[in-house]
Every structure is written in C-alpha cells, then in structure tokens.
C-alpha atoms as a PDB file:
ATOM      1  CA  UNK A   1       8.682 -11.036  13.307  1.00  0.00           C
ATOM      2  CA  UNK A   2       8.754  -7.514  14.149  1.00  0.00           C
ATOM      3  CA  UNK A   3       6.094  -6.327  16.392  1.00  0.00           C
ATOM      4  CA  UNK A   4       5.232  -9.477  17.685  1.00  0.00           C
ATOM      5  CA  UNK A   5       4.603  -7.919  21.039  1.00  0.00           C
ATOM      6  CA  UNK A   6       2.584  -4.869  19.283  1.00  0.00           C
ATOM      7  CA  UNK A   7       3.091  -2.741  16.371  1.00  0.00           C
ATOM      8  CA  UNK A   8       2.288   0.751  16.817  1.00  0.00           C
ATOM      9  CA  UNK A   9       0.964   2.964  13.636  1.00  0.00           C
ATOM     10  CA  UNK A  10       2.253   6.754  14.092  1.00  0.00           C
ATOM     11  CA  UNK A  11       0.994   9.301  12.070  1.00  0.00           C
ATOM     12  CA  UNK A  12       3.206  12.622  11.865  1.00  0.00           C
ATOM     13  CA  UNK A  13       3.998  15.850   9.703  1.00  0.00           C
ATOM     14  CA  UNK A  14       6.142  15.350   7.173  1.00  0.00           C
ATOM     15  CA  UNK A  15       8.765  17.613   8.435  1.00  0.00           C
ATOM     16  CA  UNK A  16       9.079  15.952  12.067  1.00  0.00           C
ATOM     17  CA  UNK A  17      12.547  14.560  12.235  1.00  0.00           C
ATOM     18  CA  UNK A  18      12.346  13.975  16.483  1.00  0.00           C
ATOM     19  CA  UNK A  19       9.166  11.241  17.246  1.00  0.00           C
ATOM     20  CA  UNK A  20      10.458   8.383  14.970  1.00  0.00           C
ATOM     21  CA  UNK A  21      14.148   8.130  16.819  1.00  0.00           C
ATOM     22  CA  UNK A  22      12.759   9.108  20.315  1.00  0.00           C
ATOM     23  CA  UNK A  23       9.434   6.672  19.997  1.00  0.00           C
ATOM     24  CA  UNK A  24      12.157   3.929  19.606  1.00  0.00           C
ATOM     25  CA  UNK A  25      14.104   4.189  22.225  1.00  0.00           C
ATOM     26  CA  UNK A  26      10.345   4.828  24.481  1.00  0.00           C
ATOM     27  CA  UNK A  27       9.232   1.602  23.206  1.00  0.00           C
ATOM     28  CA  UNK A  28      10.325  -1.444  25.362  1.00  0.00           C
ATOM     29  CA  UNK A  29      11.591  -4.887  23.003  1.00  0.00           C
ATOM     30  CA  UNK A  30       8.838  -6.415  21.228  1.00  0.00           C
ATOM     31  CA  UNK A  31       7.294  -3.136  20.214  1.00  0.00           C
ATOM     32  CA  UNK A  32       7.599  -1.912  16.731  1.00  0.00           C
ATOM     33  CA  UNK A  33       6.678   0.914  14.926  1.00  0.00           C
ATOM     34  CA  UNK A  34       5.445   2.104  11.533  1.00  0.00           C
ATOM     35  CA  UNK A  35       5.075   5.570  10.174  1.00  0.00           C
ATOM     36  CA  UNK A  36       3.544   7.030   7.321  1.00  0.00           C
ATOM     37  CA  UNK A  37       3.318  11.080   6.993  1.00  0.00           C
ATOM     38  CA  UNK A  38       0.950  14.022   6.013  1.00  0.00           C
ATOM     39  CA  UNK A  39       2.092  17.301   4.995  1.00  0.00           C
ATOM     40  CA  UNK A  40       3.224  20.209   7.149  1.00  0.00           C
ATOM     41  CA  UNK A  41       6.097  22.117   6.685  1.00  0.00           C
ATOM     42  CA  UNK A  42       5.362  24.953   8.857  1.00  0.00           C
ATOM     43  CA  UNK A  43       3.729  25.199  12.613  1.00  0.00           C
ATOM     44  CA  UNK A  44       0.800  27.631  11.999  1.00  0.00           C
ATOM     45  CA  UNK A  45      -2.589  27.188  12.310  1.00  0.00           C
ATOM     46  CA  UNK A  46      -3.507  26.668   8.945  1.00  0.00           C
ATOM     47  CA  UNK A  47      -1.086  24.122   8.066  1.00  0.00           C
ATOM     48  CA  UNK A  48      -2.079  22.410  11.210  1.00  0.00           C
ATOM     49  CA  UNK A  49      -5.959  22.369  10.438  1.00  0.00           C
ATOM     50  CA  UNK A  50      -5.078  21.120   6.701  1.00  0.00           C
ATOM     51  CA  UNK A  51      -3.694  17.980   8.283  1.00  0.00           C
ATOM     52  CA  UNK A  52      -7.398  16.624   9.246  1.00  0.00           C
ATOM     53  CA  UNK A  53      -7.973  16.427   5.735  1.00  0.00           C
ATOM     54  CA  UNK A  54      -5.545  13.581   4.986  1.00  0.00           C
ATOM     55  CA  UNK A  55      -5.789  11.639   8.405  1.00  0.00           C
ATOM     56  CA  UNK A  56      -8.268   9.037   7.158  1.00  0.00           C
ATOM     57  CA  UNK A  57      -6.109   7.802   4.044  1.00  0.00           C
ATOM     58  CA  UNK A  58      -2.659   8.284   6.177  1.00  0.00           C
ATOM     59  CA  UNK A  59      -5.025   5.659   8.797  1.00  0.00           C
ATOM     60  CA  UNK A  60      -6.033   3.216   6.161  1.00  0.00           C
ATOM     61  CA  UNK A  61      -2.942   2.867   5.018  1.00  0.00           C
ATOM     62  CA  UNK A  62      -1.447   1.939   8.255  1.00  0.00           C
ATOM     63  CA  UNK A  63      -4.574  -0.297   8.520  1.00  0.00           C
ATOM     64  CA  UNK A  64      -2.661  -2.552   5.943  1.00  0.00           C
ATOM     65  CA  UNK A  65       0.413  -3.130   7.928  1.00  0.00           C
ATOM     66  CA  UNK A  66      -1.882  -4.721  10.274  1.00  0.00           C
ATOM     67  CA  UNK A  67      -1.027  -2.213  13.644  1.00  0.00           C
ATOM     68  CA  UNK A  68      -2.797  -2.669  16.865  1.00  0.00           C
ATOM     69  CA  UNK A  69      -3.177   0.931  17.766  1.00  0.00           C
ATOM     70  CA  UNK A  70      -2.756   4.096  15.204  1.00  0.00           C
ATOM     71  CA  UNK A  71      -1.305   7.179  17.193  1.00  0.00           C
ATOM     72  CA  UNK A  72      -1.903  10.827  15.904  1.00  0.00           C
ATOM     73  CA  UNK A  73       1.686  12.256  16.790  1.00  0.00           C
ATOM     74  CA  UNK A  74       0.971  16.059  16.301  1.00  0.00           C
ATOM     75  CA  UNK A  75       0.259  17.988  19.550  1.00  0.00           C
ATOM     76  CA  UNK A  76      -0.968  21.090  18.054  1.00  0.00           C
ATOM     77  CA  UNK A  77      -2.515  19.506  15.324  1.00  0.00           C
ATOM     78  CA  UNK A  78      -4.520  17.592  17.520  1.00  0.00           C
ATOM     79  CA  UNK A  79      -5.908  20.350  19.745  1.00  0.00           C
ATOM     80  CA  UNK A  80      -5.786  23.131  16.855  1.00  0.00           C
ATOM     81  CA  UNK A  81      -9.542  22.628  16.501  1.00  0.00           C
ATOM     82  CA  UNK A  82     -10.233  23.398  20.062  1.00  0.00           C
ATOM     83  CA  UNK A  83     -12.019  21.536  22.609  1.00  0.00           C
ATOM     84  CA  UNK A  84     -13.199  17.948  21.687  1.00  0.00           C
ATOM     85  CA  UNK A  85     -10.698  18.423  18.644  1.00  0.00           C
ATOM     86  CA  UNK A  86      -8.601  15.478  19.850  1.00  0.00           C
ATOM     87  CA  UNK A  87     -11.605  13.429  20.064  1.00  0.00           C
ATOM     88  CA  UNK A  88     -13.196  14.076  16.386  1.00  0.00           C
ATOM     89  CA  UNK A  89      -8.675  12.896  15.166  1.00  0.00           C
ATOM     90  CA  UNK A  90      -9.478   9.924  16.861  1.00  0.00           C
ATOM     91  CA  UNK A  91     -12.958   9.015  15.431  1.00  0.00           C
ATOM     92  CA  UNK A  92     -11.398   9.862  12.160  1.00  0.00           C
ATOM     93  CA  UNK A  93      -8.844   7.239  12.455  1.00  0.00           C
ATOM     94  CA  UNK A  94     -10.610   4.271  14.265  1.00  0.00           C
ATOM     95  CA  UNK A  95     -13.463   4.659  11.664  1.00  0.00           C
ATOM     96  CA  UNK A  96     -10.897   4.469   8.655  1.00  0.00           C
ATOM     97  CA  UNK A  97      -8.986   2.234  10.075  1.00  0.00           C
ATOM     98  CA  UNK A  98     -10.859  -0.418  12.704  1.00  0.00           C
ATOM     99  CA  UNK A  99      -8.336   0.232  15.228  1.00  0.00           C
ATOM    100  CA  UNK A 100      -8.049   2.285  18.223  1.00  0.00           C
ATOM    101  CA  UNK A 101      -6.231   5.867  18.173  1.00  0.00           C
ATOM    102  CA  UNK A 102      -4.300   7.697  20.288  1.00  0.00           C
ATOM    103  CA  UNK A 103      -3.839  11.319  19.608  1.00  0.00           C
ATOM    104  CA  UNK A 104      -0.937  13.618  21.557  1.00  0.00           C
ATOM    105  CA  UNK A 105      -3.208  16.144  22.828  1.00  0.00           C
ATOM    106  CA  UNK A 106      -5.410  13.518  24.819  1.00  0.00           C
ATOM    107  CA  UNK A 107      -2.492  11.812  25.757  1.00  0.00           C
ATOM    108  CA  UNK A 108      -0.960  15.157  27.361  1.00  0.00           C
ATOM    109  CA  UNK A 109      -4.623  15.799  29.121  1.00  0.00           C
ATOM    110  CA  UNK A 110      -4.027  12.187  30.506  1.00  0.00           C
ATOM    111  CA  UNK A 111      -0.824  12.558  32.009  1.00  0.00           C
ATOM    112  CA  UNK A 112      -1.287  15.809  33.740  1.00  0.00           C
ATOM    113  CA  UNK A 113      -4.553  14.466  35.181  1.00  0.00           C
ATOM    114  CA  UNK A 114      -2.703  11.045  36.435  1.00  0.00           C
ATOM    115  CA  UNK A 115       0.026  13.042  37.638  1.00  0.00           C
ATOM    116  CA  UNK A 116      -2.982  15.136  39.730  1.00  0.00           C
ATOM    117  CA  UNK A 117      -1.149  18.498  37.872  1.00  0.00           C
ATOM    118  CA  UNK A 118      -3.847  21.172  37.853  1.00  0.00           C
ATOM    119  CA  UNK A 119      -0.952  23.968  37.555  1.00  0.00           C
ATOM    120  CA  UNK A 120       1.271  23.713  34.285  1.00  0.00           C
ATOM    121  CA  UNK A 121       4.443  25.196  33.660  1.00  0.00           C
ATOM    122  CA  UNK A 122       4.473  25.286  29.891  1.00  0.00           C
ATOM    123  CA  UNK A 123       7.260  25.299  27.366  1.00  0.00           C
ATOM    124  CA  UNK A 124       7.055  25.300  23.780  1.00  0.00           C
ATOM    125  CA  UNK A 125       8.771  26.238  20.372  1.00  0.00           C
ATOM    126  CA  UNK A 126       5.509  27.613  18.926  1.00  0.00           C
ATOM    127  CA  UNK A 127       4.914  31.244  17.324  1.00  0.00           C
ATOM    128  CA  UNK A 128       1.825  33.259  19.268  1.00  0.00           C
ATOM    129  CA  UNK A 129      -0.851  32.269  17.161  1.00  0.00           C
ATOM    130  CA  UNK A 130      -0.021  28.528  17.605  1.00  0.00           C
ATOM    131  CA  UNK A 131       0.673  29.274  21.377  1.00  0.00           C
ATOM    132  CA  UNK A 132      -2.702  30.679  22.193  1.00  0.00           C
ATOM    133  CA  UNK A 133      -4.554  27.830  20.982  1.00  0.00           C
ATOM    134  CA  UNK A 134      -2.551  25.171  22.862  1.00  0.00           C
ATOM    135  CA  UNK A 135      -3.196  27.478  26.098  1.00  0.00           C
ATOM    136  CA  UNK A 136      -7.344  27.920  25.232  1.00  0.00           C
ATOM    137  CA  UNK A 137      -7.329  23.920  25.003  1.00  0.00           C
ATOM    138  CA  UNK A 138      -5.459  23.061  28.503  1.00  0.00           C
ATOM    139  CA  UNK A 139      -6.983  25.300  30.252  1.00  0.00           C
ATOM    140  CA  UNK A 140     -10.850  24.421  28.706  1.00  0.00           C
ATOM    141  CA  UNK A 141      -9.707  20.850  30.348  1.00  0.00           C
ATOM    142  CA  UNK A 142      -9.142  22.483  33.618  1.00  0.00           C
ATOM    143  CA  UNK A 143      -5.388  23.276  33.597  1.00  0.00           C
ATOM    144  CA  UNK A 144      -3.920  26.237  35.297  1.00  0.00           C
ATOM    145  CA  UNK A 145      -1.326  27.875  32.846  1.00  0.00           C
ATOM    146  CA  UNK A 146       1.355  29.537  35.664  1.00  0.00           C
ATOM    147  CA  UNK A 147       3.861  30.227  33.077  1.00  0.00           C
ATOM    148  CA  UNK A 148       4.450  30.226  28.863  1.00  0.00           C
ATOM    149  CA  UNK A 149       7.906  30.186  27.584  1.00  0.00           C
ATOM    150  CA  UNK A 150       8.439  29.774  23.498  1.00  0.00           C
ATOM    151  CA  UNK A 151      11.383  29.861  21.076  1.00  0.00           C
ATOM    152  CA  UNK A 152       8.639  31.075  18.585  1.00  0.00           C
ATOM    153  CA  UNK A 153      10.292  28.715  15.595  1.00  0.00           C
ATOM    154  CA  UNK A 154       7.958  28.166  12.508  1.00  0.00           C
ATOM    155  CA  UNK A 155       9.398  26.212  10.172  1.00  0.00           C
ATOM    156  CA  UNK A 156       9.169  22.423  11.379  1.00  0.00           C
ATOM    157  CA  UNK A 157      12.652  20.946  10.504  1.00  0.00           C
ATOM    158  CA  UNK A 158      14.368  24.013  12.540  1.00  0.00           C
ATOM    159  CA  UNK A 159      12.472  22.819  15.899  1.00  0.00           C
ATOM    160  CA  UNK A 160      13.420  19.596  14.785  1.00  0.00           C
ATOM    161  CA  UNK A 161      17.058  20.928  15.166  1.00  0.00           C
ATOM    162  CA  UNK A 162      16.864  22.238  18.503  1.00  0.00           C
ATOM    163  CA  UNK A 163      19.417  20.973  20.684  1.00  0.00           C
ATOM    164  CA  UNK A 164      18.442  19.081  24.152  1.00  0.00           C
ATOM    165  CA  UNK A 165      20.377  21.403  25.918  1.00  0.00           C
ATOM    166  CA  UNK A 166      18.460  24.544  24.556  1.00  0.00           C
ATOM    167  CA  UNK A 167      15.601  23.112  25.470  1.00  0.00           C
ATOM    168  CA  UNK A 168      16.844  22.264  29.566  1.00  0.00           C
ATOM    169  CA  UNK A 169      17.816  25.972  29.499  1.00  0.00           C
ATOM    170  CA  UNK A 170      13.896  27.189  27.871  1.00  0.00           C
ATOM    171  CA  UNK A 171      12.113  24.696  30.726  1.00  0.00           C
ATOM    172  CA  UNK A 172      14.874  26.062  33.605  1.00  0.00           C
ATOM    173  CA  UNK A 173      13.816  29.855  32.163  1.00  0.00           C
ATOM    174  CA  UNK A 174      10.075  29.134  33.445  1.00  0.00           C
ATOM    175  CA  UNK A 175       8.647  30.635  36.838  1.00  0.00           C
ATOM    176  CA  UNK A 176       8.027  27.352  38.298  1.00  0.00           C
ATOM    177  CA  UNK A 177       6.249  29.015  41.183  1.00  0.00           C
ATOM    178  CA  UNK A 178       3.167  26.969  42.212  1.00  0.00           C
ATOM    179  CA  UNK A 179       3.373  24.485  39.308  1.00  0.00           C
ATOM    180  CA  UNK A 180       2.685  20.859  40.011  1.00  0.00           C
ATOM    181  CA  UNK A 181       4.413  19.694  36.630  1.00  0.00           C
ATOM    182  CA  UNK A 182       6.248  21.075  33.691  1.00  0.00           C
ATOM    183  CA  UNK A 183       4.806  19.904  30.323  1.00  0.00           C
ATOM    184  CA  UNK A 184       6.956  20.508  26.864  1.00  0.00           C
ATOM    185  CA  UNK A 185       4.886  20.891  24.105  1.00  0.00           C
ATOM    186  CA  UNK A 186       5.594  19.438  20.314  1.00  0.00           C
ATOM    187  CA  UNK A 187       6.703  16.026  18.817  1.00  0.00           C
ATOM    188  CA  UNK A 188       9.468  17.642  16.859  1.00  0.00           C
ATOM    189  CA  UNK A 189      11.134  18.877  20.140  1.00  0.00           C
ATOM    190  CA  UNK A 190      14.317  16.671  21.301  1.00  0.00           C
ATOM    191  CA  UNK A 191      12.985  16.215  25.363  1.00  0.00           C
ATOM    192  CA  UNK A 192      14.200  12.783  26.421  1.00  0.00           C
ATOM    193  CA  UNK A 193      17.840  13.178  27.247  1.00  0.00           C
ATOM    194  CA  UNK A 194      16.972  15.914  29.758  1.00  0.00           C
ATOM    195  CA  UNK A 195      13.638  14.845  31.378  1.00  0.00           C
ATOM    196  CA  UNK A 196      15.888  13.398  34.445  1.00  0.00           C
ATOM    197  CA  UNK A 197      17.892  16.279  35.049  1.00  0.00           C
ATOM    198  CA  UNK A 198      14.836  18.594  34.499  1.00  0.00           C
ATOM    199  CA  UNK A 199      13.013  16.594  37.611  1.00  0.00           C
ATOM    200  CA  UNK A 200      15.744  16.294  39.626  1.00  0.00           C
ATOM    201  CA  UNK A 201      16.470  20.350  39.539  1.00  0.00           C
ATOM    202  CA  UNK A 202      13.273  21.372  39.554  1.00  0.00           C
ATOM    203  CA  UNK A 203      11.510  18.992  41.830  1.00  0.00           C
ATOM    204  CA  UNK A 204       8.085  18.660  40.230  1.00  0.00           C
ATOM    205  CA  UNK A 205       6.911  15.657  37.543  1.00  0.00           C
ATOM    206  CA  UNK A 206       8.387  17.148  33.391  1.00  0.00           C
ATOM    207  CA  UNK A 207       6.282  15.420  30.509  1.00  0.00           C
ATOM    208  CA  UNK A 208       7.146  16.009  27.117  1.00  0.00           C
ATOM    209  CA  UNK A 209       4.259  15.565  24.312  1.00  0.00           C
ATOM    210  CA  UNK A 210       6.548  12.418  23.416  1.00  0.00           C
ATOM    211  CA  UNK A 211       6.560  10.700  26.884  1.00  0.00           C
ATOM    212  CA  UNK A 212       3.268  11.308  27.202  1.00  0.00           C
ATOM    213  CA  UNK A 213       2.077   9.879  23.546  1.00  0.00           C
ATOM    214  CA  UNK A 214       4.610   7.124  24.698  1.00  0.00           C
ATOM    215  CA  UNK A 215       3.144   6.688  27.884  1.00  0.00           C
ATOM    216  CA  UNK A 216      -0.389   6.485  26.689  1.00  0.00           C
ATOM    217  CA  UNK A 217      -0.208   4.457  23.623  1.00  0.00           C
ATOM    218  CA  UNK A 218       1.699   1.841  26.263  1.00  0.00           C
ATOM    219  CA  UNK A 219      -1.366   1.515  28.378  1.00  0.00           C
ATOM    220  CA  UNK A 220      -3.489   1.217  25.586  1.00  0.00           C
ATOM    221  CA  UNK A 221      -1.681  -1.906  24.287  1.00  0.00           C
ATOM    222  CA  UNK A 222      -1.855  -2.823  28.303  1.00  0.00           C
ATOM    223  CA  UNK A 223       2.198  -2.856  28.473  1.00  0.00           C
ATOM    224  CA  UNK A 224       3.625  -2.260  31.426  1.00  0.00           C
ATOM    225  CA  UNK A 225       7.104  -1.064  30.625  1.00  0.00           C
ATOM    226  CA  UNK A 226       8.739   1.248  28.491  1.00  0.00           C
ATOM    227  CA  UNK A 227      11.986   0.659  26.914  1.00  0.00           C
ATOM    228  CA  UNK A 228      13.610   3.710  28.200  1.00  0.00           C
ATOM    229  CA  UNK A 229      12.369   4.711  31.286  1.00  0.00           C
ATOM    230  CA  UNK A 230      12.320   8.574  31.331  1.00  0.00           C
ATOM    231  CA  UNK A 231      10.642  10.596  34.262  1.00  0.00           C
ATOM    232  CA  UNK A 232       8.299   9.801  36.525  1.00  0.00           C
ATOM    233  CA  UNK A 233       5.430   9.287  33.857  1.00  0.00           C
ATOM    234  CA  UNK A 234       7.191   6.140  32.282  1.00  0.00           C
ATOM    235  CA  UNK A 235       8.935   5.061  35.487  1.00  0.00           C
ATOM    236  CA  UNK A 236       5.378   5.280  38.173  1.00  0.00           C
ATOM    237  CA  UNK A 237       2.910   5.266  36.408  1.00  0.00           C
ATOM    238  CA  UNK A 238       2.735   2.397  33.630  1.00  0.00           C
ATOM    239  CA  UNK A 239       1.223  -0.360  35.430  1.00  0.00           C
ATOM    240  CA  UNK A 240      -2.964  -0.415  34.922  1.00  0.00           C
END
C-alpha cells in the first residue's frame, strides 16, 4: 500500500507545475502524496483571494482518499488575507475535512521562528501588489524585512519555468547584510537543487516555501526524516 507510513493531501493552484515533483523527493519512503487542484492561473491578489472559495470541496475530496494531514500549498494564497489569514485556510479545511491542515504561510512563520530568524532576506517571483502583502504579513508576525528581490512574473506556469539557477543568482542578488536567514517565497518556484550551495555561500540558514511546507507537514505526522535532506531546516531541525 502506498502511504502506509502517511499519506499527505496537498492542495495547490492549478497552474503549479513545481510542489508535486519537489514534495516527492522531500518526502522520506513510506510517505505518499495526493493532490487535487483549485483554480489560479495568475499570481494577483484577486485570483489568490478567489481560491478560499473552493478550499472546503478541494478538502473533502481529499477527505475520501483517507489522508492523515491536508496541506494548503499556496504561500500567497495563504497569507493574501492578512494576518490570521493562514489560520481561518486551516479551519476551513479541518472542518470540511476532519483532518488536520497545514498551510505554507504558517509553515514559513514556523521555520523562521525555529531557526530564531527575526531578520529576513526575501526573494520572490511576485509582481508589487502580491509583494506588499507577503511583506505586511511577515513583518505583522515580527519579521524584519532587510531586503526584497522579485522577478515580478504573473502568470503561474512561467514561475513554474524558472530555472534553479536563476533563482541562486535572484537569492545571491540580495543585501544579505544583517539577515539571519534567506526565505524564497512561492510553491511554483524550483528551490531545492540550490538550497546547499545557497547556505554554504552565504553562510546564514535558506528556506524555501517548499522546505518549509515539507518541513512542517513532517512534524505534524511526527516523522523525523525527510527523504531528501535539503538545508539546515530538513537536516537540524526534524526531530520533536
């Protein structure tokens, strides 16, 4: 049987081509995942908001595959709302579906906290308006923004298309200065082949909204392991 460590529902936009593949190769043997999709095509924040309106059928559904955990894997579209945003994602899904939820953007707040990162390098492929409301939420958890690079890409499947080595070069183009980790914003984004070599130039702790989701989700199924161990997130700071 598939899963018969844990299966892991995953809830995404409909255009993300990068969780799926890169959730697999997070997820240690045993682990299996099922995804079903809502509708966004392009990263604004009115496509973003119209998500919520689908997330407890997309959660029931998933109910019937029998998962032990339902993750919301959207970073923006689980902050879009503003503060406590995250929070009201998850009561929509453990209500629909009787399991528990893990969204992105409190998954991202979690890591940053266990990594004791107060300032935040950020990097993201987000247009302005989508931009500002990812900075209002970190830093209405306490997070010092020191920098803000962005490819400022709308349409979905073309960040899904951004190369890992574009996005080594956007994180390597931030003013590190006084940071205490880097953090790379959206699911779509290819991070995980170039976490390592991030932390090893730079010298500070890089989470990705993916290692962090990953990271989270792990400890919520109390696993200790991930199947690819990228960074010091998944390689520290897994056991309970």
């Amino acid at each position: 049987m598939y899963g018969w460590r844990a299966r892991i529902g995953l809830i995404i936009p409909s255009s993300n081509t990068t969780m799926e593949p890169e959730f697999w190769r997070l997820m240690p043997r045993g682990v299996s995942i099922h995804t079903t999709r809502i509708r966004l095509e392009r990263v604004n924040v009115e496509e973003l908001l119209s998500m919520e309106k689908n997330t407890e059928e997309a959660s029931k559904l998933l109910a019937t595959a029998d998962v032990d955990v339902i993750v919301y894997g959207c970073t923006t579209g689980s902050l879009v709302g503003g503060l406590g945003y995250d929070q009201k994602i998850a009561r929509i899904i453990e209500t629909a579906a009787g399991r528990p939820a893990v969204t992105t953007a409190t998954a991202v707040v979690e890591a940053l906290k266990k990594l004791k990162a107060k300032n935040v390098a950020l990097a993201t492929p987000y247009i302005d308006e989508v931009n500002e409301k990812e900075v209002e939420f970190l830093e209405k958890h306490s997070f010092n923004i020191v920098d803000l690079k962005a490819l400022k890409i709308e349409k979905n499947t073309e960040i899904g298309r951004v190369p890992p080595e574009k996005v080594y070069r956007l994180v390597k183009s931030l003013d590190i200065n006084g940071a205490d980790a880097v953090f790379i914003s959206c699911t779509n984004l290819r991070t995980i082949e170039v976490i390592d070599a991030l932390e090893k130039d730079l010298g500070i702790p890089v989470v990705s909204s993916n290692t962090a989701t990953a990271w989270l989700t792990l400890r919520k199924l109390s696993i200790q392991e991930a199947g690819l161990e990228v960074g010091v997130l998944l390689t520290k700071y897994l056991h309970l």
